[in-house]
N, C-alpha and C. Protein backbone atom coordinates (compact mmCIF):
# COMPACT_ATOMS: atom_id res chain seq x y z
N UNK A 1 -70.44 -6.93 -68.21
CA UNK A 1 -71.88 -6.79 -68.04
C UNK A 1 -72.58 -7.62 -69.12
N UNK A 2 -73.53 -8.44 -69.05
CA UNK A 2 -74.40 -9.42 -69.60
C UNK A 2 -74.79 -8.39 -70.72
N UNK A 3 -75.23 -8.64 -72.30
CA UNK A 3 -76.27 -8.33 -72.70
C UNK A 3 -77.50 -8.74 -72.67
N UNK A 4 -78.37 -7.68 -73.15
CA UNK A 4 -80.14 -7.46 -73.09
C UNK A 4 -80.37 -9.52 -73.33
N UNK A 5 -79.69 -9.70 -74.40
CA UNK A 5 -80.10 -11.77 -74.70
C UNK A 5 -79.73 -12.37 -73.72
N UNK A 6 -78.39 -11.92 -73.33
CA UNK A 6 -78.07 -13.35 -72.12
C UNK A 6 -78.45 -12.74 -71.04
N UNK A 7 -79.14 -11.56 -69.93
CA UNK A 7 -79.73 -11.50 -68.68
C UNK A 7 -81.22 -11.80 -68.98
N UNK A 8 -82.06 -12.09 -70.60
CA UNK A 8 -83.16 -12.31 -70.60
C UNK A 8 -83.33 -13.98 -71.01
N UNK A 9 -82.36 -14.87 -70.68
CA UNK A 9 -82.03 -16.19 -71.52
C UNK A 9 -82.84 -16.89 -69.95
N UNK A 10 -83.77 -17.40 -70.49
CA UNK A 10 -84.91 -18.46 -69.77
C UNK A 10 -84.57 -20.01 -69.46
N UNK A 11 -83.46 -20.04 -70.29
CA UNK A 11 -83.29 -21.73 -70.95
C UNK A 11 -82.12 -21.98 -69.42
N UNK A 12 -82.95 -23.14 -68.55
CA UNK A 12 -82.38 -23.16 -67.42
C UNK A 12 -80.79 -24.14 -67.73
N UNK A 13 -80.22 -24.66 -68.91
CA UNK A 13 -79.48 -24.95 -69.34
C UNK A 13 -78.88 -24.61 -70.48
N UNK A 14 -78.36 -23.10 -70.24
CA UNK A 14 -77.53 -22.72 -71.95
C UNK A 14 -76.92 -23.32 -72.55
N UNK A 15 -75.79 -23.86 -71.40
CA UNK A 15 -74.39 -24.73 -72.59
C UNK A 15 -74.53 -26.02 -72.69
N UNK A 16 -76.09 -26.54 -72.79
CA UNK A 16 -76.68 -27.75 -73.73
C UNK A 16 -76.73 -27.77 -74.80
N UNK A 17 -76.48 -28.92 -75.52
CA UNK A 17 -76.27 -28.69 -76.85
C UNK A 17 -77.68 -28.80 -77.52
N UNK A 18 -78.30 -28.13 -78.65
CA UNK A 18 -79.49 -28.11 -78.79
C UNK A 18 -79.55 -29.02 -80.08
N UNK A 19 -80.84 -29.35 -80.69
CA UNK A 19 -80.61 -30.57 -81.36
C UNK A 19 -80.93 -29.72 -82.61
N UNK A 20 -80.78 -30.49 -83.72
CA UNK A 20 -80.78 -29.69 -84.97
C UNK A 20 -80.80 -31.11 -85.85
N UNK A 21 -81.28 -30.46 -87.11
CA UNK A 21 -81.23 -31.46 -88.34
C UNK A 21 -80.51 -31.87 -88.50
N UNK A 22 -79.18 -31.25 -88.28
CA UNK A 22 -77.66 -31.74 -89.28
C UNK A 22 -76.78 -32.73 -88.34
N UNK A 23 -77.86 -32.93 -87.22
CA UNK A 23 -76.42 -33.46 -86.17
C UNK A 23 -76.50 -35.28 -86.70
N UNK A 24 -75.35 -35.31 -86.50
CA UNK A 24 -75.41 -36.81 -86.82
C UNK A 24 -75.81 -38.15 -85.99
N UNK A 25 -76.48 -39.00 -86.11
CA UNK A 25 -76.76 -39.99 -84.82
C UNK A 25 -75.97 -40.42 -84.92
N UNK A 26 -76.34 -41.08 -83.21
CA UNK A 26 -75.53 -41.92 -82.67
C UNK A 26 -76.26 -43.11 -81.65
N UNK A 27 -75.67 -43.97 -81.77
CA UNK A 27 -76.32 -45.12 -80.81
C UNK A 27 -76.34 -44.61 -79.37
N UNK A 28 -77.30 -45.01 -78.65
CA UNK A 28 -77.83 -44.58 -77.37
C UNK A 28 -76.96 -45.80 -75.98
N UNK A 29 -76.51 -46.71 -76.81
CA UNK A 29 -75.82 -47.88 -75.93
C UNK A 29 -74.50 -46.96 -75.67
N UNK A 30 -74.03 -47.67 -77.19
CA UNK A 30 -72.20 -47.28 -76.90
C UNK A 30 -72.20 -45.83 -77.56
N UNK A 31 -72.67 -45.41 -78.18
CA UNK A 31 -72.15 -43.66 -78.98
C UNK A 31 -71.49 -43.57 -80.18
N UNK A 32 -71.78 -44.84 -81.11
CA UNK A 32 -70.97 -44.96 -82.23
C UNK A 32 -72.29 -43.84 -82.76
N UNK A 33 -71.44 -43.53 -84.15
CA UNK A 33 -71.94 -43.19 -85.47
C UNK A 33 -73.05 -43.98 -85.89
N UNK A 34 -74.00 -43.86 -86.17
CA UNK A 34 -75.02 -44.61 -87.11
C UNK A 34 -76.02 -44.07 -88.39
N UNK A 35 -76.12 -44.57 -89.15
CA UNK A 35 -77.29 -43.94 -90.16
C UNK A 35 -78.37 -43.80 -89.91
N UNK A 36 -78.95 -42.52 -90.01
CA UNK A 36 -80.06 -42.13 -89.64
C UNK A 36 -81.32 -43.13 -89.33
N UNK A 37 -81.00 -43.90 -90.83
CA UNK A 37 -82.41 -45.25 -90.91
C UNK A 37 -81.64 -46.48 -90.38
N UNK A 38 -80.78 -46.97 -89.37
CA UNK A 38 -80.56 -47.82 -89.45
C UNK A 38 -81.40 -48.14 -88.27
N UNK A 39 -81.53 -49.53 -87.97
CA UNK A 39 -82.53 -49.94 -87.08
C UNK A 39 -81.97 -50.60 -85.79
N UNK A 40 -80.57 -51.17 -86.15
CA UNK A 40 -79.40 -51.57 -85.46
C UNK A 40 -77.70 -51.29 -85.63
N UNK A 41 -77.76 -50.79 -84.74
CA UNK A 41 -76.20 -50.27 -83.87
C UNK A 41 -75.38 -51.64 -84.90
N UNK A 42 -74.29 -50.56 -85.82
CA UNK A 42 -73.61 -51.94 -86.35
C UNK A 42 -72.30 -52.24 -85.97
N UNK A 43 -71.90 -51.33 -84.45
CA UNK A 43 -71.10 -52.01 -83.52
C UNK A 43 -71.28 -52.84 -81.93
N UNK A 44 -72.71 -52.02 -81.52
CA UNK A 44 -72.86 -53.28 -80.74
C UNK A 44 -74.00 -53.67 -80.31
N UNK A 45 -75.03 -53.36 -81.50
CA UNK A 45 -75.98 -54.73 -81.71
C UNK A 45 -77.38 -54.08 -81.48
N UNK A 46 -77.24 -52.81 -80.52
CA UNK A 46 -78.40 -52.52 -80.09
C UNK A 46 -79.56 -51.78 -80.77
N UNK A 47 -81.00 -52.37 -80.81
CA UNK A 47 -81.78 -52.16 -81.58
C UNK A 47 -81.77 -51.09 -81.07
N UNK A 48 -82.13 -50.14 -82.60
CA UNK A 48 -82.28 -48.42 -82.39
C UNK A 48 -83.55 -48.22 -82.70
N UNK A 49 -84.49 -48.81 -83.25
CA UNK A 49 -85.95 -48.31 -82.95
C UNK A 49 -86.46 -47.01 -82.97
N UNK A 50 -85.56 -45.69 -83.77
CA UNK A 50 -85.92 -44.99 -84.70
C UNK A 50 -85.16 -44.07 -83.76
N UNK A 51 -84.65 -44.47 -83.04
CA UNK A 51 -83.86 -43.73 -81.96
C UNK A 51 -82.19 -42.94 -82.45
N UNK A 52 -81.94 -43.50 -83.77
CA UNK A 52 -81.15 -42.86 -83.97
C UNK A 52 -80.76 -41.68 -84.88
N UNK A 53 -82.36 -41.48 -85.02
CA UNK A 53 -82.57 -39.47 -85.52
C UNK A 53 -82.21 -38.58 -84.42
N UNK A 54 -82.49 -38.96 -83.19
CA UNK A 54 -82.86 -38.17 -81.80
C UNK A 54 -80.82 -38.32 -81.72
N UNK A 55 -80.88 -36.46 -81.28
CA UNK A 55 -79.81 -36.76 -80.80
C UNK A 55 -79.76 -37.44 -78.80
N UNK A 56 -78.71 -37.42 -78.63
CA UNK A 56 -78.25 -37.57 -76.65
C UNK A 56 -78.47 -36.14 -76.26
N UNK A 57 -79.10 -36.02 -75.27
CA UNK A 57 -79.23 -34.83 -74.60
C UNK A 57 -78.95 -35.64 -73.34
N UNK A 58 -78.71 -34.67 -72.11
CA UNK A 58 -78.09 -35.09 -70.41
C UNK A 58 -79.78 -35.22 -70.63
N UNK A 59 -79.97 -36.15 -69.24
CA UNK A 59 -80.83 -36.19 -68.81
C UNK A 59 -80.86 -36.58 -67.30
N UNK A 60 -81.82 -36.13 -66.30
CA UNK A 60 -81.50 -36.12 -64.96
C UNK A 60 -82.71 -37.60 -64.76
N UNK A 61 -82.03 -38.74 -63.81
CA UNK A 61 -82.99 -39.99 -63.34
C UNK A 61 -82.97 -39.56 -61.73
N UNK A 62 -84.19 -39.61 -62.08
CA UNK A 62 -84.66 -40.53 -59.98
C UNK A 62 -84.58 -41.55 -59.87
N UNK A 63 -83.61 -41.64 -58.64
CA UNK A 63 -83.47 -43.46 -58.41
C UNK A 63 -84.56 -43.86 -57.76
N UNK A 64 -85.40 -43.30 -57.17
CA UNK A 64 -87.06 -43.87 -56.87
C UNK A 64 -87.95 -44.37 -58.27
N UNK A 65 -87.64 -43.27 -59.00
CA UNK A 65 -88.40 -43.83 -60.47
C UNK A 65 -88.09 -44.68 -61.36
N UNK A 66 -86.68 -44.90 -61.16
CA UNK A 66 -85.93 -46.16 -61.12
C UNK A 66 -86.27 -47.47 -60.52
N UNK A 67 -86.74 -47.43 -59.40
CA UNK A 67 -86.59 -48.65 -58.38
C UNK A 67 -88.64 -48.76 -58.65
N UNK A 68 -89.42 -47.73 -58.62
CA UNK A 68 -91.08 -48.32 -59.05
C UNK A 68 -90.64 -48.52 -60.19
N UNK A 69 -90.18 -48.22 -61.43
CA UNK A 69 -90.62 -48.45 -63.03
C UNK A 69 -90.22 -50.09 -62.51
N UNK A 70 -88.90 -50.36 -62.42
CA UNK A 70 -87.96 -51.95 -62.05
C UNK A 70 -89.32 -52.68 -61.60
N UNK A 71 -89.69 -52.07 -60.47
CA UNK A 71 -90.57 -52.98 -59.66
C UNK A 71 -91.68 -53.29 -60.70
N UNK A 72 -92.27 -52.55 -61.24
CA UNK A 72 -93.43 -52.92 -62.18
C UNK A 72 -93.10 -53.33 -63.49
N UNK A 73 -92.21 -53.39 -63.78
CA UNK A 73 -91.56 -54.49 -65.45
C UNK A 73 -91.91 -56.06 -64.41
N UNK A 74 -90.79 -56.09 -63.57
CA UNK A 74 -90.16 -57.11 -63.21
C UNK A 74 -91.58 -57.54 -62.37
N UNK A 75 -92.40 -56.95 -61.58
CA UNK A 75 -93.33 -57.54 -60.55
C UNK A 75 -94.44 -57.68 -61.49
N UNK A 76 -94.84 -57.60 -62.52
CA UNK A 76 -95.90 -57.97 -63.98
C UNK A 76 -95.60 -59.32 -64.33
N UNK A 77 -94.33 -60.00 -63.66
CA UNK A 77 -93.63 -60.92 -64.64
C UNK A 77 -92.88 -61.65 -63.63
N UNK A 78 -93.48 -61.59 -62.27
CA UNK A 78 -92.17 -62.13 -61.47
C UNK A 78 -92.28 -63.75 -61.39
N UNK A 79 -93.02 -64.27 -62.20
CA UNK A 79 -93.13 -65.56 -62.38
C UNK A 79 -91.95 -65.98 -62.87
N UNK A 80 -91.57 -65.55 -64.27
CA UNK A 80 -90.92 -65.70 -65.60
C UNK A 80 -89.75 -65.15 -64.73
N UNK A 81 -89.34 -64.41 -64.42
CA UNK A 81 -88.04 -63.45 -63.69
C UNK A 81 -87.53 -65.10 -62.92
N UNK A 82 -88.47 -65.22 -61.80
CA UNK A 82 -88.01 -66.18 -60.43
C UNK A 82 -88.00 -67.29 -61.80
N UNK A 83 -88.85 -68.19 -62.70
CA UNK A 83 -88.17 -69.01 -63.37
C UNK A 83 -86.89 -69.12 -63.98
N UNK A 84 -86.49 -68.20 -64.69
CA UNK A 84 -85.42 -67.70 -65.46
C UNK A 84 -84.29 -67.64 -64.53
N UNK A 85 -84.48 -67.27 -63.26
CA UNK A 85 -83.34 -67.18 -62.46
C UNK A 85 -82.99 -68.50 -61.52
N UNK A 86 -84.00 -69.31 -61.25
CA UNK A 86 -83.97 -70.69 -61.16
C UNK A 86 -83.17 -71.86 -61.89
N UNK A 87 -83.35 -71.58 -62.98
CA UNK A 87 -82.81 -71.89 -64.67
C UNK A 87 -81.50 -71.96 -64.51
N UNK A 88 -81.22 -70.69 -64.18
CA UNK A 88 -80.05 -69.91 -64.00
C UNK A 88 -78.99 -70.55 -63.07
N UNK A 89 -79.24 -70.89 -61.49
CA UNK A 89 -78.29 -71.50 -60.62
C UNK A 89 -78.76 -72.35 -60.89
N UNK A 90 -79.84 -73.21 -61.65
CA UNK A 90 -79.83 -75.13 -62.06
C UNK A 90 -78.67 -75.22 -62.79
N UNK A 91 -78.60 -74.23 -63.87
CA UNK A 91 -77.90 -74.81 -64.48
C UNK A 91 -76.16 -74.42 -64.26
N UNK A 92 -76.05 -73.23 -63.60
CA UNK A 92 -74.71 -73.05 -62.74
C UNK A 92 -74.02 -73.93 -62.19
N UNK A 93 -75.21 -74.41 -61.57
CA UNK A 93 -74.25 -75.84 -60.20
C UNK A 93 -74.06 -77.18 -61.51
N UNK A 94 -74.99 -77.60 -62.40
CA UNK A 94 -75.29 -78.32 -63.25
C UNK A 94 -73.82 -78.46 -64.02
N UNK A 95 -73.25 -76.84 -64.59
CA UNK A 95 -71.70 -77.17 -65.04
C UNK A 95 -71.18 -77.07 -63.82
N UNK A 96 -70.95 -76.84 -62.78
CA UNK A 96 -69.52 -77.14 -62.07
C UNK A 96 -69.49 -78.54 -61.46
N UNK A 97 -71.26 -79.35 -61.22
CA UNK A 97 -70.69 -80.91 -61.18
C UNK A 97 -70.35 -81.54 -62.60
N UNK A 98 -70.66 -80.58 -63.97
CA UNK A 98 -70.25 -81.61 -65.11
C UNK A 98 -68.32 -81.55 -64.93
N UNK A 99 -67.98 -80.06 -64.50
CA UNK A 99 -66.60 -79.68 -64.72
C UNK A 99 -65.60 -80.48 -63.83
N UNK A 100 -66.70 -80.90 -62.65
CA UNK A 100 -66.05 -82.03 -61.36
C UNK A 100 -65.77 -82.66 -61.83
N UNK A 101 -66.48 -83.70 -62.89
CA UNK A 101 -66.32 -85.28 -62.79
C UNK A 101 -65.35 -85.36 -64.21
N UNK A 102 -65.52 -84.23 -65.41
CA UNK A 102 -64.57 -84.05 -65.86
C UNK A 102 -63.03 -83.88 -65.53
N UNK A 103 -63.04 -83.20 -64.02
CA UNK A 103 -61.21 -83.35 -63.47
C UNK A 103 -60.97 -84.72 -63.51
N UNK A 104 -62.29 -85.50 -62.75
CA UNK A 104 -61.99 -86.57 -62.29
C UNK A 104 -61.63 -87.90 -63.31
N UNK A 105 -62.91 -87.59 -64.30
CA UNK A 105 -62.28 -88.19 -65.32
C UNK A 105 -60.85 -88.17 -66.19
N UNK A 106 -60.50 -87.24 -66.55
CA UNK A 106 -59.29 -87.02 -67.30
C UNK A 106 -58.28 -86.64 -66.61
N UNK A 107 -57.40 -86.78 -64.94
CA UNK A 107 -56.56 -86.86 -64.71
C UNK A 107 -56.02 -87.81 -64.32
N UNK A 108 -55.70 -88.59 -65.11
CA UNK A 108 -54.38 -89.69 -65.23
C UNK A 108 -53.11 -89.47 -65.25
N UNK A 109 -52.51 -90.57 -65.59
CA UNK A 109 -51.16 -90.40 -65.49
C UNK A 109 -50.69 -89.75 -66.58
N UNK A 110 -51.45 -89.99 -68.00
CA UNK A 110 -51.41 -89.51 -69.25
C UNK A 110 -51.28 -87.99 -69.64
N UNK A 111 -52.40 -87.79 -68.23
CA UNK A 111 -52.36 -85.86 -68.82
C UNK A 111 -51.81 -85.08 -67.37
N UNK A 112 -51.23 -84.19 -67.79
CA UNK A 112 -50.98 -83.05 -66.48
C UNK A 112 -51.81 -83.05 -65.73
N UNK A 113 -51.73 -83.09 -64.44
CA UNK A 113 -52.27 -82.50 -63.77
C UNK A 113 -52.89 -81.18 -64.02
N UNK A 114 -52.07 -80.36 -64.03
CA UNK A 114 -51.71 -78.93 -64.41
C UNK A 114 -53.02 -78.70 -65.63
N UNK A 115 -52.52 -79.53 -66.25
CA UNK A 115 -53.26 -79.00 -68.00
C UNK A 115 -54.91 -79.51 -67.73
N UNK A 116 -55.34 -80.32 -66.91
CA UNK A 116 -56.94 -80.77 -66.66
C UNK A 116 -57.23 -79.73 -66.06
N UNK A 117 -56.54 -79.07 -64.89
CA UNK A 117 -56.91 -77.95 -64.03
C UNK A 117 -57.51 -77.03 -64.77
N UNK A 118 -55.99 -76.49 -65.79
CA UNK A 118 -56.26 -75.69 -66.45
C UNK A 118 -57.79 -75.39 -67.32
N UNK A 119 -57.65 -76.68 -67.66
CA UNK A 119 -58.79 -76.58 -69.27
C UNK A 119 -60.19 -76.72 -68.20
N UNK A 120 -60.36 -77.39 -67.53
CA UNK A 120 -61.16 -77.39 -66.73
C UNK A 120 -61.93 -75.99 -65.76
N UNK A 121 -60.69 -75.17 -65.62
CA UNK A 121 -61.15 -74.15 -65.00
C UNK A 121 -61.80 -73.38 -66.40
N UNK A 122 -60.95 -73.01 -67.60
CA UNK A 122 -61.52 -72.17 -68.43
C UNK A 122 -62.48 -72.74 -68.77
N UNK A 123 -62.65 -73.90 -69.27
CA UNK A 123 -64.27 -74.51 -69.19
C UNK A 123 -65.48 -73.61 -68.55
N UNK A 124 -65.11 -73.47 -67.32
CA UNK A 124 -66.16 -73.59 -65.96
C UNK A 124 -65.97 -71.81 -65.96
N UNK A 125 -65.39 -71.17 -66.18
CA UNK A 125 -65.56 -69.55 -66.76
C UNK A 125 -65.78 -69.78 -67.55
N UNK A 126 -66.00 -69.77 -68.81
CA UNK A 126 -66.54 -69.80 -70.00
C UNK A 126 -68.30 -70.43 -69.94
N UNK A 127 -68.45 -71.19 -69.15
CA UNK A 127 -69.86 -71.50 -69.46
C UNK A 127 -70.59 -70.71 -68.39
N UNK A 128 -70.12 -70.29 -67.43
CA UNK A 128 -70.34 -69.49 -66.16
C UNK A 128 -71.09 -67.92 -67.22
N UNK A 129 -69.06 -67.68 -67.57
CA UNK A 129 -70.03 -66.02 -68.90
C UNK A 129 -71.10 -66.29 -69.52
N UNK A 130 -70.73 -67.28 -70.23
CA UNK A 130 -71.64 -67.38 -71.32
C UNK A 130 -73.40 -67.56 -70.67
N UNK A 131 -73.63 -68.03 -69.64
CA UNK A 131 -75.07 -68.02 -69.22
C UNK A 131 -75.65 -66.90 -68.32
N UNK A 132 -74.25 -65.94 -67.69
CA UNK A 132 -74.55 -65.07 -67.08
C UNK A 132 -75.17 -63.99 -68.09
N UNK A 133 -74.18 -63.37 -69.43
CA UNK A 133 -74.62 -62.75 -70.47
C UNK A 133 -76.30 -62.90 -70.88
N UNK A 134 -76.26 -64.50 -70.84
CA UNK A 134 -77.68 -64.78 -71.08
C UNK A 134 -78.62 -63.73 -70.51
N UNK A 135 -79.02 -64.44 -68.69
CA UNK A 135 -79.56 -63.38 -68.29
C UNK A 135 -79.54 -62.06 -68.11
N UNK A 136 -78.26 -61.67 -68.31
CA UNK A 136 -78.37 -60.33 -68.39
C UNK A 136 -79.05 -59.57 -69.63
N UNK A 137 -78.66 -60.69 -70.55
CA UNK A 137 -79.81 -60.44 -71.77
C UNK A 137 -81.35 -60.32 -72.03
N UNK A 138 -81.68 -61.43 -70.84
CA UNK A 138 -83.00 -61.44 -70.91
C UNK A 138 -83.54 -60.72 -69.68
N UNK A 139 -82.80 -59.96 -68.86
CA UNK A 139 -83.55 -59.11 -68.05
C UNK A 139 -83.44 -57.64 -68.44
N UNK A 140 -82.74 -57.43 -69.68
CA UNK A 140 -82.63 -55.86 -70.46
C UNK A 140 -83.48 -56.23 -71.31
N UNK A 141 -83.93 -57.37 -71.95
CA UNK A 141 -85.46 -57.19 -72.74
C UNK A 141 -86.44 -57.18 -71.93
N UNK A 142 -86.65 -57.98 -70.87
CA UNK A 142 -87.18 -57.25 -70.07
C UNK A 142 -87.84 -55.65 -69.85
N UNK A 143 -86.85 -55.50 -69.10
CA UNK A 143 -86.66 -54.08 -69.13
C UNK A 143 -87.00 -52.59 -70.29
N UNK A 144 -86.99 -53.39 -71.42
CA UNK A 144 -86.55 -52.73 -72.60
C UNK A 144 -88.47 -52.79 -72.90
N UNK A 145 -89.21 -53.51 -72.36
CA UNK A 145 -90.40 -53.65 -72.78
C UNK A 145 -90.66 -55.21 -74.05
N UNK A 146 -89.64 -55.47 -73.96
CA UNK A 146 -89.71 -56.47 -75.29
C UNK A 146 -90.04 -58.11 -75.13
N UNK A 147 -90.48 -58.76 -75.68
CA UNK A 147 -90.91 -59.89 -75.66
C UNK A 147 -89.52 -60.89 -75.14
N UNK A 148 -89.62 -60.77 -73.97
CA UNK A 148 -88.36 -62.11 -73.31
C UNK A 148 -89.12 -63.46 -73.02
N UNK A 149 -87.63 -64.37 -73.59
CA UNK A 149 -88.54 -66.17 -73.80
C UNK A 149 -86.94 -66.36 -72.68
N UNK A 150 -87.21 -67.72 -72.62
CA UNK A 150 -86.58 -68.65 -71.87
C UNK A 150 -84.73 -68.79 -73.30
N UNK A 151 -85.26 -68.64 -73.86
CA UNK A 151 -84.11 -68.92 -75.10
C UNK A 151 -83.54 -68.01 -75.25
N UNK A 152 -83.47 -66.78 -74.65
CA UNK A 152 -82.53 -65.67 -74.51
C UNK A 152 -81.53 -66.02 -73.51
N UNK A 153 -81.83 -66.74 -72.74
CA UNK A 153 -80.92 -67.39 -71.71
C UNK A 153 -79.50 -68.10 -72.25
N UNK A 154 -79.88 -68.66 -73.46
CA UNK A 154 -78.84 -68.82 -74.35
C UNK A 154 -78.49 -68.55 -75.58
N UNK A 155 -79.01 -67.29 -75.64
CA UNK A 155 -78.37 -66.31 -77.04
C UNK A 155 -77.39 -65.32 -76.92
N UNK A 156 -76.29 -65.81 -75.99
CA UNK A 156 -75.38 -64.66 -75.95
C UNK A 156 -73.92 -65.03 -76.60
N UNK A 157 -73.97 -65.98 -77.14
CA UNK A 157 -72.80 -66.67 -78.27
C UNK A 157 -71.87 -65.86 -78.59
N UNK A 158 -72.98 -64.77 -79.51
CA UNK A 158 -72.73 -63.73 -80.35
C UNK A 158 -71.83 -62.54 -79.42
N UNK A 159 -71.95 -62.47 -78.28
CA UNK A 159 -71.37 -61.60 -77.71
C UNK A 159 -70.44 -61.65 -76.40
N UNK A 160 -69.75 -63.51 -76.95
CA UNK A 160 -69.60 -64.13 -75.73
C UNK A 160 -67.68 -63.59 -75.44
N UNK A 161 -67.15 -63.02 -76.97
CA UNK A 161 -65.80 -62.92 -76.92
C UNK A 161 -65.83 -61.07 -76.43
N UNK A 162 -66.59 -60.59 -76.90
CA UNK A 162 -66.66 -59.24 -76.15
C UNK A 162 -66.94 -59.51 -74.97
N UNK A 163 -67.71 -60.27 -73.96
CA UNK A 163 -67.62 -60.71 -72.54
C UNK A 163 -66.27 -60.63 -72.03
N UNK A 164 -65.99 -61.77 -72.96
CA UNK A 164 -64.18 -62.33 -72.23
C UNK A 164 -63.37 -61.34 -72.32
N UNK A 165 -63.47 -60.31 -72.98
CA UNK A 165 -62.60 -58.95 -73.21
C UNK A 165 -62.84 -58.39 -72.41
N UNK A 166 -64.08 -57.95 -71.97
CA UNK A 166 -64.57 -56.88 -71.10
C UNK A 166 -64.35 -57.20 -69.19
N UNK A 167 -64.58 -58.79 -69.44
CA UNK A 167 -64.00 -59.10 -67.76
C UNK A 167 -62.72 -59.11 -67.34
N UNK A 168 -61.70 -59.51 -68.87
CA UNK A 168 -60.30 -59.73 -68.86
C UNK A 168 -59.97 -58.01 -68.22
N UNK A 169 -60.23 -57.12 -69.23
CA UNK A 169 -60.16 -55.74 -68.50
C UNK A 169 -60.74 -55.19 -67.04
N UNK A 170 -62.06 -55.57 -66.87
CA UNK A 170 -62.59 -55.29 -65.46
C UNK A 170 -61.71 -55.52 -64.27
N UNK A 171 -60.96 -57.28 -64.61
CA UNK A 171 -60.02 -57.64 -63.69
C UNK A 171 -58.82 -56.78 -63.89
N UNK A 172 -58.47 -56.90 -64.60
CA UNK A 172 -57.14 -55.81 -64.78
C UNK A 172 -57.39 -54.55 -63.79
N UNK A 173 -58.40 -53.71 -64.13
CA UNK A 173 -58.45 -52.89 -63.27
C UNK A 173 -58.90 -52.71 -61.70
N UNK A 174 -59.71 -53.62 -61.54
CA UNK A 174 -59.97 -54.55 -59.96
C UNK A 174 -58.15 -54.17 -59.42
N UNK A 175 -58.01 -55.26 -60.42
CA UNK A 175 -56.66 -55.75 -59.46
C UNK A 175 -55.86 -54.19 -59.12
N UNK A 176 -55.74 -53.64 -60.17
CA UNK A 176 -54.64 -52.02 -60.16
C UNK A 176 -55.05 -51.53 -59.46
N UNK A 177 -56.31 -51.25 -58.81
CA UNK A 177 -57.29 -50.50 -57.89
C UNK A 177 -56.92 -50.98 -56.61
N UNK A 178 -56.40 -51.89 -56.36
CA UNK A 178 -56.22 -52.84 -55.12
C UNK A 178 -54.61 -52.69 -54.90
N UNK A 179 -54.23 -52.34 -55.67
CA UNK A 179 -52.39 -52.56 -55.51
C UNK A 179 -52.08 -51.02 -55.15
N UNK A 180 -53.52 -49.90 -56.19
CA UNK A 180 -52.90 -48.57 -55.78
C UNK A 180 -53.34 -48.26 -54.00
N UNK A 181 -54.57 -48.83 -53.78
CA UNK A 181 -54.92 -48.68 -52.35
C UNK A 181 -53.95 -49.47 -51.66
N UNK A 182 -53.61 -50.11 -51.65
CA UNK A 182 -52.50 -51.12 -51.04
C UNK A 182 -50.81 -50.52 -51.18
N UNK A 183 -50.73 -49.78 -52.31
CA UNK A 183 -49.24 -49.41 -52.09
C UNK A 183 -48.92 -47.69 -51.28
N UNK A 184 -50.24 -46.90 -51.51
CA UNK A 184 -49.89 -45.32 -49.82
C UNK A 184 -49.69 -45.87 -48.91
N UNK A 185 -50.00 -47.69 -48.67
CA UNK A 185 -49.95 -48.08 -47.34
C UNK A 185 -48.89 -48.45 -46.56
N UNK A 186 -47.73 -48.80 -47.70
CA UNK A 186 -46.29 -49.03 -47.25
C UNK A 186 -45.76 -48.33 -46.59
């Protein structure tokens, strides 16, 4: 039988954790540890903007309030958006004819076949990440309310080897996902 506190408990979520002085922050991106005053996440980058006194509480989204807020960042700005993304496949197609004429240039008799392919393909992923990061960069400032330029398009340098980690894994698991659906089938 309940006691008199818990059949009179109002709080439509008890076993939430409630916030308190002593709890320690944490970044709102990834969930590291951070110092109370720090202003940036010093594992992965993201400005905390005083955000890391507040603890994480669940919180419930509407994907309608989702899809108007999107619409009104992005439709305030859909100039800069449709430029930026213009930018974007110019300069996409822009490396894969530089990466063309590069096969074409440097396969001789001198070099592998094999080894132009090679360097050529990682080339052409590598500049592919590296500009995709871009925009994805500049449509979370965007998003974020923050002053996005055209030069965010290529400020993702800094976060270009955590890319290559993070797709190297994505594929990894793509692929395992595909072999486990593929092997009940035998």
């Amino acid at each position: 039988m309940p006691s008199n506190t818990e059949a009179h408990n109002t709080d439509p979520h008890p076993s939430d954790p409630q916030p308190s002085g002593s709890e320690t922050p944490v970044c709102p991106m990834c969930g590291e540890t951070v110092q109370s005053t720090a202003t940036r996440c010093s594992s992965c980058g993201e400005e905390l903007g005083g955000l890391a006194a507040m603890p994480l509480l669940p919180t419930k989204i509407s994907m309608g309030d989702v899809v108007n807020q999107s619409w009104r960042i992005f439709g305030s700005q859909v100039g800069l958006c449709a430029g930026i993304t213009l930018l974007y496949v110019f300069l996409q197609f822009a490396g894969g004819v530089a990466m063309t004429l590069l096969r074409g240039e440097f396969s001789d008799e001198n070099m592998s076949h094999f080894l132009v392919e090679t360097l050529v393909g990682i080339g052409s992923i590598l500049w592919n990440l590296f500009l995709t990061l871009g925009l994805f960069h500049f449509m979370l400032k965007l998003a974020r309310g923050q002053n996005a330029t055209t030069s965010d398009l290529f400020s993702s340098g800094s976060i270009l080897i955590s890319g290559i980690v993070s797709g190297v894994l994505t594929s990894i698991l793509v692929a395992l996902g595909f072999i486990l659906l593929i092997a009940p089938g035998i």
